[in-house]
Protein backbone atom coordinates (compact mmCIF):
# COMPACT_ATOMS: atom_id res chain seq x y z
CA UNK A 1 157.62 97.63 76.15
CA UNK A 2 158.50 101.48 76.77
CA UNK A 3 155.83 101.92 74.05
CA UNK A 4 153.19 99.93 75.64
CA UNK A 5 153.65 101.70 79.11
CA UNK A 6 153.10 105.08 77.72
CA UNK A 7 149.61 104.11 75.71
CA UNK A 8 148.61 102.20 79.24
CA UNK A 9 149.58 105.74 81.11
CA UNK A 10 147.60 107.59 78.50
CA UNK A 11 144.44 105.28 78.56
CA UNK A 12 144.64 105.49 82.78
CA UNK A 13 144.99 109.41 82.85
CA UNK A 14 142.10 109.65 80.30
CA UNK A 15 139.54 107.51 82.28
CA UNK A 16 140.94 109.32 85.54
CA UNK A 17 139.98 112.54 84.11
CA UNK A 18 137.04 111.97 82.54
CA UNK A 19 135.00 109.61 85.11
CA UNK A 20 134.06 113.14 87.09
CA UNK A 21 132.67 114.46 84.64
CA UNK A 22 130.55 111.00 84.25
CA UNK A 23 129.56 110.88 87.26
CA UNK A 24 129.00 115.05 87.36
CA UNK A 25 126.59 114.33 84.30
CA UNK A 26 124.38 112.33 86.14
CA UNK A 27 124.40 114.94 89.08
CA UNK A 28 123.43 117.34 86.55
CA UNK A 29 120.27 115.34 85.39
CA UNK A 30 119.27 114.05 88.89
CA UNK A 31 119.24 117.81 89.61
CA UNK A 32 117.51 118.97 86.65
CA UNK A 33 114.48 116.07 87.11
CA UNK A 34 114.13 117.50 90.60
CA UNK A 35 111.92 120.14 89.19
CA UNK A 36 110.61 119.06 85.83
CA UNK A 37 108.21 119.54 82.88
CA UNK A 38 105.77 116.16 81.34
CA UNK A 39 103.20 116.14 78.76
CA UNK A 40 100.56 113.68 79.22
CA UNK A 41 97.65 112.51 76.76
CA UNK A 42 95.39 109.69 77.19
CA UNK A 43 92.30 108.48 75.17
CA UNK A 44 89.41 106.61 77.37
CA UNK A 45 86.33 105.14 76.30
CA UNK A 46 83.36 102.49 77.56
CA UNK A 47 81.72 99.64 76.70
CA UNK A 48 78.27 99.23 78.41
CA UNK A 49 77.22 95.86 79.63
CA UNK A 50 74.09 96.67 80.78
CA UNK A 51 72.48 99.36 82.65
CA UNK A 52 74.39 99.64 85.95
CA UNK A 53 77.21 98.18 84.18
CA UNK A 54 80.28 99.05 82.33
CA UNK A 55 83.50 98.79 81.76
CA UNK A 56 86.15 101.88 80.92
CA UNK A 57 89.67 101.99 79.00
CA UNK A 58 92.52 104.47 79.29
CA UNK A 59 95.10 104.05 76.91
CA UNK A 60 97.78 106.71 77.40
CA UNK A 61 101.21 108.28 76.75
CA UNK A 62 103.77 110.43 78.96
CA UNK A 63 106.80 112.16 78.67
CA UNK A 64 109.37 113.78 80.68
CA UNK A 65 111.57 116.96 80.14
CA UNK A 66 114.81 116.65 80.61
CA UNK A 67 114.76 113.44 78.36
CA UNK A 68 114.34 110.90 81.09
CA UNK A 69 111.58 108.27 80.20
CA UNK A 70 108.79 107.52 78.02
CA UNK A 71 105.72 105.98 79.74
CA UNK A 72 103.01 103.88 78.00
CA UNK A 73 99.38 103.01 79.83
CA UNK A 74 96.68 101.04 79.68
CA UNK A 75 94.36 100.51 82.26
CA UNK A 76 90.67 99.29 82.34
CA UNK A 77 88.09 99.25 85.14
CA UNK A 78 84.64 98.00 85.42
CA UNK A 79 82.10 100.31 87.33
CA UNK A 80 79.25 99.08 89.34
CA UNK A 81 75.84 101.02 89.68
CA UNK A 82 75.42 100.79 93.44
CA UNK A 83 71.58 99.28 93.76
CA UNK A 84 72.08 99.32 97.81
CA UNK A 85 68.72 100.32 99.40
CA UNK A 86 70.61 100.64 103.13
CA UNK A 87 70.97 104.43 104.23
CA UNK A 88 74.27 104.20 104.77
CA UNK A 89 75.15 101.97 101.69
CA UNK A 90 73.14 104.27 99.45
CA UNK A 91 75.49 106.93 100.15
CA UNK A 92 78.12 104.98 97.71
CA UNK A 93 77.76 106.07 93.95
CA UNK A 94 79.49 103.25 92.17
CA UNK A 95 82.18 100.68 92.89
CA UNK A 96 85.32 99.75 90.45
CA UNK A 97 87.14 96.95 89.74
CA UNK A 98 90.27 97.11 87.26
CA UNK A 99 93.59 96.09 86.29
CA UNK A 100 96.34 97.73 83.68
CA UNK A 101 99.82 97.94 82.75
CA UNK A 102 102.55 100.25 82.50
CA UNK A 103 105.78 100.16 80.38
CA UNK A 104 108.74 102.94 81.30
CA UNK A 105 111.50 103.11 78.59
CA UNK A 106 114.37 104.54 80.17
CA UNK A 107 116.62 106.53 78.28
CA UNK A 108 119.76 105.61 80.85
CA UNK A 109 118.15 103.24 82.76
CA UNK A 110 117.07 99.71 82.99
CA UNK A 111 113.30 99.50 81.85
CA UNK A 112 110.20 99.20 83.98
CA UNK A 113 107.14 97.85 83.98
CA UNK A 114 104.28 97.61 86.43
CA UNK A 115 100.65 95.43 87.05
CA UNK A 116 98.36 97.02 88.76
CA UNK A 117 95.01 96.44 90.56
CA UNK A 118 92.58 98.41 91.82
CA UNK A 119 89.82 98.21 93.83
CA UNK A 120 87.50 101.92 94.93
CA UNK A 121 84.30 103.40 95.76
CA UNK A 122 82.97 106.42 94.57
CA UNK A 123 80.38 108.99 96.66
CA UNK A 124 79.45 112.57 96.51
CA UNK A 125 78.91 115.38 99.00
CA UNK A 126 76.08 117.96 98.16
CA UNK A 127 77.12 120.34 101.18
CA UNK A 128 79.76 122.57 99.88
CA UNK A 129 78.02 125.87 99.48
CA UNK A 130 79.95 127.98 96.70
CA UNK A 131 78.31 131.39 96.20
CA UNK A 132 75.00 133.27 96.14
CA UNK A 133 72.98 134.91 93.54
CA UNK A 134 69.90 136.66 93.83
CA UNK A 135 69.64 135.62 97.57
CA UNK A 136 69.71 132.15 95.99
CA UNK A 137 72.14 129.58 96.95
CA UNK A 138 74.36 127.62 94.99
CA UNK A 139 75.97 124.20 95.94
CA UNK A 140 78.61 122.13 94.56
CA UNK A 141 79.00 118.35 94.06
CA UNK A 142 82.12 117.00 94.95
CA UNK A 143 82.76 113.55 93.78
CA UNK A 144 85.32 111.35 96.02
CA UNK A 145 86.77 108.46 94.97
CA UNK A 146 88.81 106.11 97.10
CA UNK A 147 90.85 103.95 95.45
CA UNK A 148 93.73 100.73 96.89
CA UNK A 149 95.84 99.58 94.32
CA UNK A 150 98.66 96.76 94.24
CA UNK A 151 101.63 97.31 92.23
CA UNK A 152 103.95 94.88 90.94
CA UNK A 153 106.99 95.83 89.74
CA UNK A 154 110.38 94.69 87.62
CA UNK A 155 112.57 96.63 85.93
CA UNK A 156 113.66 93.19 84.51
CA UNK A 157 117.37 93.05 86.00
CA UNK A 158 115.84 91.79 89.28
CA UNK A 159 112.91 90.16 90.87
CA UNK A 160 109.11 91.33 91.03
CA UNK A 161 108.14 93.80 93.63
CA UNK A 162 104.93 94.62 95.45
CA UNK A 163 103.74 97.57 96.77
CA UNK A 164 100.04 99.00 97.67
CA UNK A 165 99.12 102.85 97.32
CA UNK A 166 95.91 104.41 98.75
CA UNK A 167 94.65 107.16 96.80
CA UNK A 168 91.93 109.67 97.61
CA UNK A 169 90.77 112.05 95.15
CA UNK A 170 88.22 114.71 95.19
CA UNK A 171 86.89 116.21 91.61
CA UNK A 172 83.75 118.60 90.99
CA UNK A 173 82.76 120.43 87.48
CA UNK A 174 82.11 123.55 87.10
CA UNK A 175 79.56 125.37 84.42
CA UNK A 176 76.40 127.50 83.62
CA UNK A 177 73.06 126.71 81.91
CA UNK A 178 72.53 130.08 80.65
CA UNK A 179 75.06 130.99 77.79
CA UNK A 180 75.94 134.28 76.15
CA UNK A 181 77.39 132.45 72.79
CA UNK A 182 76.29 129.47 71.37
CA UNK A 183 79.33 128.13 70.91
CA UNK A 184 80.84 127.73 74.86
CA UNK A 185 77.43 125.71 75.39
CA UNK A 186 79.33 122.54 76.47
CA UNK A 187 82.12 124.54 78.18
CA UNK A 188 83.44 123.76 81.88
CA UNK A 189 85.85 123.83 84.23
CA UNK A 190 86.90 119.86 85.68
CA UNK A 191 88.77 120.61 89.32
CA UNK A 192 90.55 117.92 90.45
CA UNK A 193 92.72 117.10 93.72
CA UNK A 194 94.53 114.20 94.80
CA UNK A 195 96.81 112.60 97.56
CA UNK A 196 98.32 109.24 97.67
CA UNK A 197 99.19 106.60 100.57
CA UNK A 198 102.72 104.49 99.81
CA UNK A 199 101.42 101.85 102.66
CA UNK A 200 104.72 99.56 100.93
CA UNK A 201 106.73 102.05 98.21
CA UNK A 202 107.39 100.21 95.03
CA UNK A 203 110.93 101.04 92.93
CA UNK A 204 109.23 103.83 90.95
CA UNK A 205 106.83 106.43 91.24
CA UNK A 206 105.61 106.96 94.53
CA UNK A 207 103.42 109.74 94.16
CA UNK A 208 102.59 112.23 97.42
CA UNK A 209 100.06 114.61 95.60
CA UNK A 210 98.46 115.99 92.74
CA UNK A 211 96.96 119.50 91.72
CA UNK A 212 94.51 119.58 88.51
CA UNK A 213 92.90 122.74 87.49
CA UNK A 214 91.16 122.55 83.78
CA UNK A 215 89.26 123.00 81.17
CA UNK A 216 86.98 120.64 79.07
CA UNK A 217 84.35 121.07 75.99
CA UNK A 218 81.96 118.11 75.71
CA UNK A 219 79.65 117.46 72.64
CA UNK A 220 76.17 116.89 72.40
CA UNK A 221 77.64 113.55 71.32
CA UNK A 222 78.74 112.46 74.35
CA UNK A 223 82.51 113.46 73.80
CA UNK A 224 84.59 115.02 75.96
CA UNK A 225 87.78 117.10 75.26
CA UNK A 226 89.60 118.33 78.37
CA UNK A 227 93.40 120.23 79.38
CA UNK A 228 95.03 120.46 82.45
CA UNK A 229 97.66 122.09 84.41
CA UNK A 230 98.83 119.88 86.89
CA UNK A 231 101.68 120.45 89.81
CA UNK A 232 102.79 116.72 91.15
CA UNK A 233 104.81 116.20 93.71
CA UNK A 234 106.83 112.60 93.51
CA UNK A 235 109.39 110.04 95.13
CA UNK A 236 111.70 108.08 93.39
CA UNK A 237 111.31 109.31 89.65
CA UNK A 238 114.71 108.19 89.09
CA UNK A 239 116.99 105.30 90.73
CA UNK A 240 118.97 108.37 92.56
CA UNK A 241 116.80 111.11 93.12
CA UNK A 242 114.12 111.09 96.29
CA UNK A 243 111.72 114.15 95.51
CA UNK A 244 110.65 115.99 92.54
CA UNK A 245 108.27 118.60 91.73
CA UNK A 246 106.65 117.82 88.30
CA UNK A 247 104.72 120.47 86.51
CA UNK A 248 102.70 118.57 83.70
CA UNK A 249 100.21 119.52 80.68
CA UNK A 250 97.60 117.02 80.18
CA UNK A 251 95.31 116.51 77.24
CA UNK A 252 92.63 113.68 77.99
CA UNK A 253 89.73 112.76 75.21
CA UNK A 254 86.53 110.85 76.49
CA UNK A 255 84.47 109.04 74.49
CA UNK A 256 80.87 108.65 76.78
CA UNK A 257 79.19 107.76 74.09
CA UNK A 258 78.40 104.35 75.36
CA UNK A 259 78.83 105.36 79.01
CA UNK A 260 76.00 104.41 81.69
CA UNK A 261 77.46 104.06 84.84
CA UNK A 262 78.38 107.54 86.24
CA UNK A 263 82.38 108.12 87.15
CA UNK A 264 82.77 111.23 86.76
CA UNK A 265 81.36 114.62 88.24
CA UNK A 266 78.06 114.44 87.91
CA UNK A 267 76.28 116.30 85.25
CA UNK A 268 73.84 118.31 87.93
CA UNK A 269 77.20 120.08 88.53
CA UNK A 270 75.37 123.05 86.89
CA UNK A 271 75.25 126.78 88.24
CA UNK A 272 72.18 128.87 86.95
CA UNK A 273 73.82 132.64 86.86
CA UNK A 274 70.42 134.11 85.82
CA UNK A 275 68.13 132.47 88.26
């Protein structure tokens, strides 16, 4: 009996000394994803329907430093050629339909995984006078895109959640038609900036804003190759923590190849330094 009482004392004043440092652990994680590091790649291609018609794919990966989650995407969204002949109405470049999914394997947490839908409109403004050569001005495109989404949620312990997210994103390219080298031809520069509306916050991932400075190479083939460095801000990365600051490197390929409906900057997004 005398035996059994000490082992009983030793098991209680091990778990009393060591469930601190447990719970200190995950401290020291919630504190370290407060300001942390993700790589990002994603793949998209189209399929053309028809000429104001066509439907686009992203299939991508993410990961998070300290060793948090993996993420796994795939989204696809048909674009719509606006044909609107009204004055206002003609000021809308496209409109997009899609849907997706998105898996999260936790590394200390239940798993999630989202549906989402989206519904946006795309439009450009020609205004935005950047610099002037030779007494000659230059203007810059900047695409907007408007985007609601609905997000359903689980992270499969509990029931489905719903949440909807307004995003607003403006994007322009930068690059010259006159080239010293060969070679930097298809270069440019892809500027991208974002901020997002949690009308009803899911579990996961409420984004606030997002930064996205770059730079892409596309082929005469109609592919694209593009990097970014991108500062996020976010709520609710993890179960415990509210805010973080995510710094992320992002590789994205583009296949255009069989692209007609235009989602992107616009190609006209060209500045003539010798003109």
């Amino acid at each position: 009996m005398l035996a059994h009482s000490k082992e009983f004392t030793v098991v209680l004043f091990f778990l009393l000394l060591t469930t601190p440092l447990l719970y200190g652990q995950d401290s020291i994680v919630d504190q370290e994803v407060r300001v942390n590091t993700q790589f990002w790649i994603d793949y998209n291609f189209s399929k053309s329907i028809s000429e104001t018609l066509d439907i686009s794919t992203q299939l991508g990966f993410r990961k998070i430093t300290p060793k948090v989650y993996d993420k796994f995407l795939a989204i696809s969204t048909m674009n719509i050629e606006n044909q609107s002949e009204n004055k206002w109405l003609k000021l809308i470049n496209s409109y997009h339909l899609g849907a997706g999914a998105i898996y999260t394997s936790n590394y200390d947490a239940n798993d999630n995984f989202e549906l989402r839908f989206i519904q946006g409109v795309r439009y450009n403004i020609n205004t935005l006078k950047l610099l002037n050569i030779n007494d000659y001005p230059r203007f810059l495109n900047i695409n907007n895109y408007v985007r609601l989404e609905e997000r359903i949620q689980t992270s499969f312990s509990n029931n489905w959640k719903l949440g909807y997210r307004l995003r607003y994103k403006l994007s322009t390219e930068i690059s010259w038609d006159r080239h010293l080298f060969g070679f930097i031809e298809g270069l440019y520069f892809p500027l991208e900036a974002e901020v997002f509306f949690n009308l009803k916050k899911t579990d996961r991932f409420n984004d606030l804003f997002r930064i996205s400075p770059g730079v892409g190479y596309k082929t005469k083939k109609g592919w694209r190759f593009e990097a970014f460095i991108i500062f996020n801000r976010t709520k609710n990365i993890t179960e415990t923590n509210n805010n973080s600051n995510d710094f992320i490197l992002r590789f994205r390929i583009r296949d255009e190849r069989k692209k007609t409906v235009e989602s992107t900057a616009p190609a006209e997004h060209l500045i003539d330094v010798e003109k």
